[in-house]
Protein backbone atom coordinates (compact mmCIF):
# COMPACT_ATOMS: atom_id res chain seq x y z
CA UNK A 1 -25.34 50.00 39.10
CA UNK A 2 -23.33 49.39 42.34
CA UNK A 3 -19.73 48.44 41.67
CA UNK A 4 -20.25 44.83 42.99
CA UNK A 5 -22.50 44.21 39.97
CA UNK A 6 -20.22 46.06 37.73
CA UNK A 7 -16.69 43.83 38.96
CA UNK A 8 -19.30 40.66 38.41
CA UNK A 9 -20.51 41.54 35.09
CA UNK A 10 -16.57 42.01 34.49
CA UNK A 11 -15.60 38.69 35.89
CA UNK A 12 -18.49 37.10 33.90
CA UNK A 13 -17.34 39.01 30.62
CA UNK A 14 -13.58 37.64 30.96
CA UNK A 15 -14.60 34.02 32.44
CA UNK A 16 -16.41 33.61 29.62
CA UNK A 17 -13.30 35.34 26.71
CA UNK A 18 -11.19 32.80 28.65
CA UNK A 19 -13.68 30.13 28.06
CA UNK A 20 -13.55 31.01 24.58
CA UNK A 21 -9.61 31.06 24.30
CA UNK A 22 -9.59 27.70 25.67
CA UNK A 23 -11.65 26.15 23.71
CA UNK A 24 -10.41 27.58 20.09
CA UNK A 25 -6.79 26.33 21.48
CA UNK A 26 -8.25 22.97 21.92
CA UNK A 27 -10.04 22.46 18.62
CA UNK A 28 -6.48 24.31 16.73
CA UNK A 29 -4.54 21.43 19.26
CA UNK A 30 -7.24 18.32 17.29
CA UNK A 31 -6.69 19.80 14.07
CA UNK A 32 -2.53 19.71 14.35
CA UNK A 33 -3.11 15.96 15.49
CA UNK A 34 -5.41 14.87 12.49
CA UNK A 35 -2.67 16.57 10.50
CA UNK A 36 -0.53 14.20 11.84
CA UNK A 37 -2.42 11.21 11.85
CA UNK A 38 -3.06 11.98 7.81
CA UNK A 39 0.39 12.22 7.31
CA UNK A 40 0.97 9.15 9.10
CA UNK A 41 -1.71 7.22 6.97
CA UNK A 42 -0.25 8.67 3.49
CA UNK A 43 3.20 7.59 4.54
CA UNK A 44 2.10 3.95 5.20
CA UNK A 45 -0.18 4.73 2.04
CA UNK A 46 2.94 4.89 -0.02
CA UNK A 47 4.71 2.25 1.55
CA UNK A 48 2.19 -0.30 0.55
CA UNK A 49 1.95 1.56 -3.01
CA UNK A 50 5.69 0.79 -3.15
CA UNK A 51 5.25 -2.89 -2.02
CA UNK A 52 2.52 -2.97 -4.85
CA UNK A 53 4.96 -2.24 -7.56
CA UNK A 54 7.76 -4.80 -6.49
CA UNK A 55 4.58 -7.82 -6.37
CA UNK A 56 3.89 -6.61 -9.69
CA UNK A 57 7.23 -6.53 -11.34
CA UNK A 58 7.74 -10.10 -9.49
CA UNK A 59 4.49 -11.59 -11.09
CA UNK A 60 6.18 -9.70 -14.57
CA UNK A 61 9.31 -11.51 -14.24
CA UNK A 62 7.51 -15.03 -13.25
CA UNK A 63 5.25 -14.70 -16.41
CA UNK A 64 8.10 -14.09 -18.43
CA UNK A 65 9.93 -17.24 -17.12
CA UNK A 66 7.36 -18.89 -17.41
CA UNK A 67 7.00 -18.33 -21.30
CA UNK A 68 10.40 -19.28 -21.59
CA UNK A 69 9.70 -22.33 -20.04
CA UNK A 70 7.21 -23.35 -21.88
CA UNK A 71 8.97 -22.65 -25.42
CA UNK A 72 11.59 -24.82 -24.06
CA UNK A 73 8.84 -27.51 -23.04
CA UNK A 74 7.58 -27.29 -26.69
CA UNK A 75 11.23 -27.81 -28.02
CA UNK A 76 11.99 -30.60 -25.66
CA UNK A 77 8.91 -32.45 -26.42
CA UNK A 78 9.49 -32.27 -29.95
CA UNK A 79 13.07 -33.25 -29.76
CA UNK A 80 11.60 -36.40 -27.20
CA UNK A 81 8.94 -37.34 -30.10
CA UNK A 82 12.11 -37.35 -32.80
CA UNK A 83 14.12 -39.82 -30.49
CA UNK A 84 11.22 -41.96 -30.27
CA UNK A 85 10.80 -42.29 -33.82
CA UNK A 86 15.10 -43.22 -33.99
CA UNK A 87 14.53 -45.50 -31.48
CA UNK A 88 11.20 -47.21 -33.17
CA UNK A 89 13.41 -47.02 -36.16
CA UNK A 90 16.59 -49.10 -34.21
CA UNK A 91 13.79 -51.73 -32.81
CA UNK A 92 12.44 -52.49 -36.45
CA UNK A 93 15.80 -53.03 -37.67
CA UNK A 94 17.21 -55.20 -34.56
CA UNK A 95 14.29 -57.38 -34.91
């Protein structure tokens, strides 16, 4: 071998170790940004998980008001029935 072909077959050999470098950099740069993407999605992720709990403990505290409310609908509509029958009572008697 002449030492033009060797100093090719060299250049070849570290073109192509480059090549290599520069691609395993690239594909270790895509992997740092999907890491960061992920994180990015979990964070929102537990935002909205967050969000989630205060909508539920809202809908608890409607339900419960609304039970309340409608025990007190029961007692006013009972106490609305008694004054009807006082004031039946008062017409009989005026007439």
């Amino acid at each position: 071998m002449t030492i033009s072909t060797e100093i090719g077959i060299l250049i070849a050999i570290i073109s192509a170790f480059i090549a290599l470098i520069s691609l395993l950099r690239l594909y270790s740069r895509d992997g740092k940004g999907a890491t960061k993407d992920f994180t990015r999605v979990e964070t929102k992720i537990d935002y909205i998980g967050g969000d989630i709990k205060d909508i539920r403990d809202d809908v608890k505290a409607v339900s419960v008001r609304q039970e309340d409310m409608a025990e007190r609908l029961v007692k006013v509509e009972e106490s609305t029935k008694s004054a009807h029958h006082r004031i039946d009572d008062i017409e009989g008697k005026i007439k």
